[in-house]
C-alpha atoms as a PDB file:
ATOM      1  CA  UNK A   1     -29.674  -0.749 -70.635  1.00  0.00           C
ATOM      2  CA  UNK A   2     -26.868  -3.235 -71.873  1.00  0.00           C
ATOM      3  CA  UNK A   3     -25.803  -6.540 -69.482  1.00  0.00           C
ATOM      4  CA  UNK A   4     -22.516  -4.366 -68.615  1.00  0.00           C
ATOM      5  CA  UNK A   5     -24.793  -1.256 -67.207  1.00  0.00           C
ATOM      6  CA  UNK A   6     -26.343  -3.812 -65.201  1.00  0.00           C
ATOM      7  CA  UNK A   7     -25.116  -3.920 -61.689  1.00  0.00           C
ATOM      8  CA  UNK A   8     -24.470  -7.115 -60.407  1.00  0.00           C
ATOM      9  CA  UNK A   9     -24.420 -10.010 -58.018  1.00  0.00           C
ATOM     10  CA  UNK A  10     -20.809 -10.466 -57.648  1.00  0.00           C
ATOM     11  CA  UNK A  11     -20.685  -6.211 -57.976  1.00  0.00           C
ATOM     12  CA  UNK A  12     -22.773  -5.655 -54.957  1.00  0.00           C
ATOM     13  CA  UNK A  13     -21.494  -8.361 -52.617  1.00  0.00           C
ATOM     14  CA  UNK A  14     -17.561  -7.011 -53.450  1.00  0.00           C
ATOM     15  CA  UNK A  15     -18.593  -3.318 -52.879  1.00  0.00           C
ATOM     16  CA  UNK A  16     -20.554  -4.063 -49.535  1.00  0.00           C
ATOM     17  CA  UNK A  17     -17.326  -6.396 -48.664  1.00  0.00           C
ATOM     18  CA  UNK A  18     -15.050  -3.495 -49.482  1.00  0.00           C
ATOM     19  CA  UNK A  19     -17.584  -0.427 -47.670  1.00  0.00           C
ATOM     20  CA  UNK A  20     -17.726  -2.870 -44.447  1.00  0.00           C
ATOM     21  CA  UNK A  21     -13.817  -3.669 -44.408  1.00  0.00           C
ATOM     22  CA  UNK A  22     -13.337   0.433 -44.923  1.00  0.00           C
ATOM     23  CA  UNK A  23     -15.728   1.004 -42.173  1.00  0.00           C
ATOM     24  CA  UNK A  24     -14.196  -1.816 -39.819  1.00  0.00           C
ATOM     25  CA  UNK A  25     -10.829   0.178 -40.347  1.00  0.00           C
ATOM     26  CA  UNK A  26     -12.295   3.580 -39.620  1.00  0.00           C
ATOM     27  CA  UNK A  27     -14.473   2.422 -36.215  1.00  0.00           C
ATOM     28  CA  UNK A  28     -11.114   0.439 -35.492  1.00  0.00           C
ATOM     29  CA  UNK A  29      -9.323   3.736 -35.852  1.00  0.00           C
ATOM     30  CA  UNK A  30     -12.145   5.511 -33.634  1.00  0.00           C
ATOM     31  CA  UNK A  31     -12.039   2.931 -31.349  1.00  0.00           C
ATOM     32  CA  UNK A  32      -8.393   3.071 -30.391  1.00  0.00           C
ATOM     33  CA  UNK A  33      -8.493   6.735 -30.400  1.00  0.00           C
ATOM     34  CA  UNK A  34     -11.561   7.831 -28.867  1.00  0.00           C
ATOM     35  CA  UNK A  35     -12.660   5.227 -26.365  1.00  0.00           C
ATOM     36  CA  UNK A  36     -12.097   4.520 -22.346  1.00  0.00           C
ATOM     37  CA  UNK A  37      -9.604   1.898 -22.350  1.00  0.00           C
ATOM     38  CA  UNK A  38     -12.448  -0.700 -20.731  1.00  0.00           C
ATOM     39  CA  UNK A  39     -14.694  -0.071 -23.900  1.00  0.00           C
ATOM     40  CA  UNK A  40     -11.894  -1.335 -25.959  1.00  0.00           C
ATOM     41  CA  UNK A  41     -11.951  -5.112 -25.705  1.00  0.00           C
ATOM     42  CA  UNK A  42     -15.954  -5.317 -26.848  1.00  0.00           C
ATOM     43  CA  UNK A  43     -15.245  -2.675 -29.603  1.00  0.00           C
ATOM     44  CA  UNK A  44     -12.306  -4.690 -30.526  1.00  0.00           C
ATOM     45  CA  UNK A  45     -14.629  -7.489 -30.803  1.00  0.00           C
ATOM     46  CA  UNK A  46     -16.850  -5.855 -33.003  1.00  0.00           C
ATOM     47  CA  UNK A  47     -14.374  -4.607 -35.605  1.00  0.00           C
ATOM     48  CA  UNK A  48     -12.454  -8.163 -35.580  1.00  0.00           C
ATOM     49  CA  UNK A  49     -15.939  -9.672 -36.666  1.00  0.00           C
ATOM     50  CA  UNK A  50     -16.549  -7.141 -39.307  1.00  0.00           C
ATOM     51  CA  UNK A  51     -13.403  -7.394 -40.771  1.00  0.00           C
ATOM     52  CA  UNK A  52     -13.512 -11.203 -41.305  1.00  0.00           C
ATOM     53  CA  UNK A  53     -17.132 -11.194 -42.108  1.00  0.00           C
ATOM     54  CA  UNK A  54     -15.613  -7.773 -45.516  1.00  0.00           C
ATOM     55  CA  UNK A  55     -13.888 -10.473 -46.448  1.00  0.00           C
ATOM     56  CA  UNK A  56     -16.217 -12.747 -46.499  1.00  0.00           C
ATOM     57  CA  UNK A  57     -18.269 -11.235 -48.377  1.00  0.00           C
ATOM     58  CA  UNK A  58     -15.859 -10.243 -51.235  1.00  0.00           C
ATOM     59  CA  UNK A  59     -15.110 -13.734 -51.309  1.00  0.00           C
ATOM     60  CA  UNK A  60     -18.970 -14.402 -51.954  1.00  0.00           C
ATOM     61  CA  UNK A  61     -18.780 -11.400 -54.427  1.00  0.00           C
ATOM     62  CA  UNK A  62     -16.387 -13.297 -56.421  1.00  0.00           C
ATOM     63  CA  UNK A  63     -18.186 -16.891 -55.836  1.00  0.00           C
ATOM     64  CA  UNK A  64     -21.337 -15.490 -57.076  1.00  0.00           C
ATOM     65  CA  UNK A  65     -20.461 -15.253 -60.815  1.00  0.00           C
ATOM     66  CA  UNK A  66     -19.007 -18.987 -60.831  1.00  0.00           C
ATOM     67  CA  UNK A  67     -21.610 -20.580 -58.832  1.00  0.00           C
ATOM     68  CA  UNK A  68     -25.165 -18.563 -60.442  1.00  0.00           C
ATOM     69  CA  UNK A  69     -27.975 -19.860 -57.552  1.00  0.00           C
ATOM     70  CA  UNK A  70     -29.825 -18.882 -54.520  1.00  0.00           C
ATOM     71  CA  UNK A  71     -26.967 -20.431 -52.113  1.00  0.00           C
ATOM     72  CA  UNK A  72     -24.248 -18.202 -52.670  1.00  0.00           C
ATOM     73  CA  UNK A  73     -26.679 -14.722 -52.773  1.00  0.00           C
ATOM     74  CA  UNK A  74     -28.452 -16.039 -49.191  1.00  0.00           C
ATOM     75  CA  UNK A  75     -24.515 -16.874 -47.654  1.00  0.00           C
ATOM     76  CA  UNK A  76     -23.685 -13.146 -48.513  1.00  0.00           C
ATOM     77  CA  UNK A  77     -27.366 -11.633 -47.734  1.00  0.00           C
ATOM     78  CA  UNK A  78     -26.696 -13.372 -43.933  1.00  0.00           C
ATOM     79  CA  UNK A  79     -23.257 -12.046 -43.710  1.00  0.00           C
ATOM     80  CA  UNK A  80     -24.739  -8.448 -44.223  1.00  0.00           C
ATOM     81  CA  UNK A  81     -27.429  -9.549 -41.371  1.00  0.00           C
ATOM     82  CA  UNK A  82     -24.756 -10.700 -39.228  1.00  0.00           C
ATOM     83  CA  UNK A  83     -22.498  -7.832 -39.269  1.00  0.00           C
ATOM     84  CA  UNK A  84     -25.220  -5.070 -38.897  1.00  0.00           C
ATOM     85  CA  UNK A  85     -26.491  -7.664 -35.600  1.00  0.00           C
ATOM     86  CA  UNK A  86     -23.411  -8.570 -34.080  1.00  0.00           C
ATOM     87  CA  UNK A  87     -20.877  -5.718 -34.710  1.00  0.00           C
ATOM     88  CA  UNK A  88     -23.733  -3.266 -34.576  1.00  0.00           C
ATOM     89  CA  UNK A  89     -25.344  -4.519 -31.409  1.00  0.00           C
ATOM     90  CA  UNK A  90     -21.647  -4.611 -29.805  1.00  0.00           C
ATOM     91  CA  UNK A  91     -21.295  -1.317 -31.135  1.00  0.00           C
ATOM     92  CA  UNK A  92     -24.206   0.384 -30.124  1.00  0.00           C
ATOM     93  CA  UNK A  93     -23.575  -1.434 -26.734  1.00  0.00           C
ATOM     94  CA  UNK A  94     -20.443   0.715 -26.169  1.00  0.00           C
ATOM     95  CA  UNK A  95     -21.679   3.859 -27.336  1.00  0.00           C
ATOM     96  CA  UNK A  96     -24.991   4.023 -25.574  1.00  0.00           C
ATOM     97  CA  UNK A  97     -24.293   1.552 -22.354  1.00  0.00           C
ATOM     98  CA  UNK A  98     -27.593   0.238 -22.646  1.00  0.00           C
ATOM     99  CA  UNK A  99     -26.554  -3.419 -21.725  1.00  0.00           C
ATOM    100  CA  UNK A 100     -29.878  -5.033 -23.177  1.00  0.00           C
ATOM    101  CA  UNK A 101     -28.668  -4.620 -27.016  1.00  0.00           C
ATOM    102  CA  UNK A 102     -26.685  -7.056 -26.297  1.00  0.00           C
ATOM    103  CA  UNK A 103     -29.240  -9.621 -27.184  1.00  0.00           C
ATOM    104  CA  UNK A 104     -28.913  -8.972 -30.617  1.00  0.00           C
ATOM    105  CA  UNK A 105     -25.792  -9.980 -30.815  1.00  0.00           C
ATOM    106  CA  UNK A 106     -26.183 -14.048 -30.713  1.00  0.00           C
ATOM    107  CA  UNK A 107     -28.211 -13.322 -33.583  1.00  0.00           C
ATOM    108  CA  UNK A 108     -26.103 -11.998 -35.743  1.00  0.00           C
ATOM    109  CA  UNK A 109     -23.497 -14.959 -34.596  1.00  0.00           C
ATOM    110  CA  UNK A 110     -26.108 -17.085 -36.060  1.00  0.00           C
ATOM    111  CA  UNK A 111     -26.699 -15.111 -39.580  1.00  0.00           C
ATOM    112  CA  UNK A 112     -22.656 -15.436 -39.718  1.00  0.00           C
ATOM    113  CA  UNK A 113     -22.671 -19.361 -39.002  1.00  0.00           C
ATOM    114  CA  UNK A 114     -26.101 -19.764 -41.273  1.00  0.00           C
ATOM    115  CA  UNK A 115     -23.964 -17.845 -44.242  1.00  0.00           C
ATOM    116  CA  UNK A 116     -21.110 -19.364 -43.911  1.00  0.00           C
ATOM    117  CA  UNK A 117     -22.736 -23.191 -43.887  1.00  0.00           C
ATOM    118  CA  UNK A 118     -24.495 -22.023 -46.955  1.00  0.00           C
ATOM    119  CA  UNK A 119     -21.674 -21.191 -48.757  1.00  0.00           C
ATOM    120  CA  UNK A 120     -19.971 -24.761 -47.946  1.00  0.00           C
ATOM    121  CA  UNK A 121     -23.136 -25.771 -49.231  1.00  0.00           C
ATOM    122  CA  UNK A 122     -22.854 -24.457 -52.432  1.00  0.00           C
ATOM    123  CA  UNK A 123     -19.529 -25.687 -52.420  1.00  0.00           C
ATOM    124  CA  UNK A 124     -19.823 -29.177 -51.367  1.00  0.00           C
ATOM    125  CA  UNK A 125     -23.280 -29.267 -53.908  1.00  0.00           C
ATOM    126  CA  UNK A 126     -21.988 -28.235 -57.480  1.00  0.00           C
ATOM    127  CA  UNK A 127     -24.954 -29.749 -59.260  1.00  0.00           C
ATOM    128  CA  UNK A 128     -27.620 -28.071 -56.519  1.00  0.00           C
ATOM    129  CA  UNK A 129     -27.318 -24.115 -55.814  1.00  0.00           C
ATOM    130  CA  UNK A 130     -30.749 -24.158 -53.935  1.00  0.00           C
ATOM    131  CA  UNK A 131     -31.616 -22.770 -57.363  1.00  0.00           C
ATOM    132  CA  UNK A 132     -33.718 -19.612 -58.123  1.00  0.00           C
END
């Protein structure tokens, strides 16, 4: 297997970016459509995350390859975390009702917060990437 058959850091952080972002369209898309008009704002709130969080994580995708270390992989390994906890706890919220997933949801706030302080960390700490 050559080094260009080898999937990648950066390759796997811009296709999970670019697979949540699709996804945060298409549950968008459901939720405007297919939802009671008082599920919408939580929903809303779901998708809005996600969609920041896509971006995110392409932006980590490309970071990856120009800063090689542990930082920049953990900032986009807790943005995963923190999208399946807090959009997925808001959306399971809405499509079961079962009010008690909703304490998932800080959690995922603080994967998002966690990956985004690491990636100011590898930004603010050229020579020190938390290395492998």
């Amino acid at each position: 297997m050559s080094g260009s058959d080898i999937v990648t850091t950066e390759r796997i952080f811009v296709a999970l970016g670019a697979l949540s972002a699709l996804a945060a369209v298409a549950l968008g898309a459901y939720g405007a459509h297919a939802l009671p008009a008082n599920d919408t704002t939580t929903w809303s709130k779901a998708v809005d995350y996600q969609m920041a969080h896509a971006l995110g994580l392409l932006l980590v995708g490309v970071l990856a390859g120009r800063w090689p270390g542990l930082a920049v992989r953990w900032a986009g390994a807790l943005l995963v975390v923190g999208t399946l906890l807090f959009s997925g706890s808001l959306y399971a919220l809405v499509l079961t009702g079962v009010r008690g997933l909703g304490w998932l949801t800080p959690f995922g706030g603080i994967a998002f917060m966690l990956g985004w302080l690491l990636l100011a960390w590898a930004a603010w700490r050229p020579g020190d990437r938390l290395s492998d």
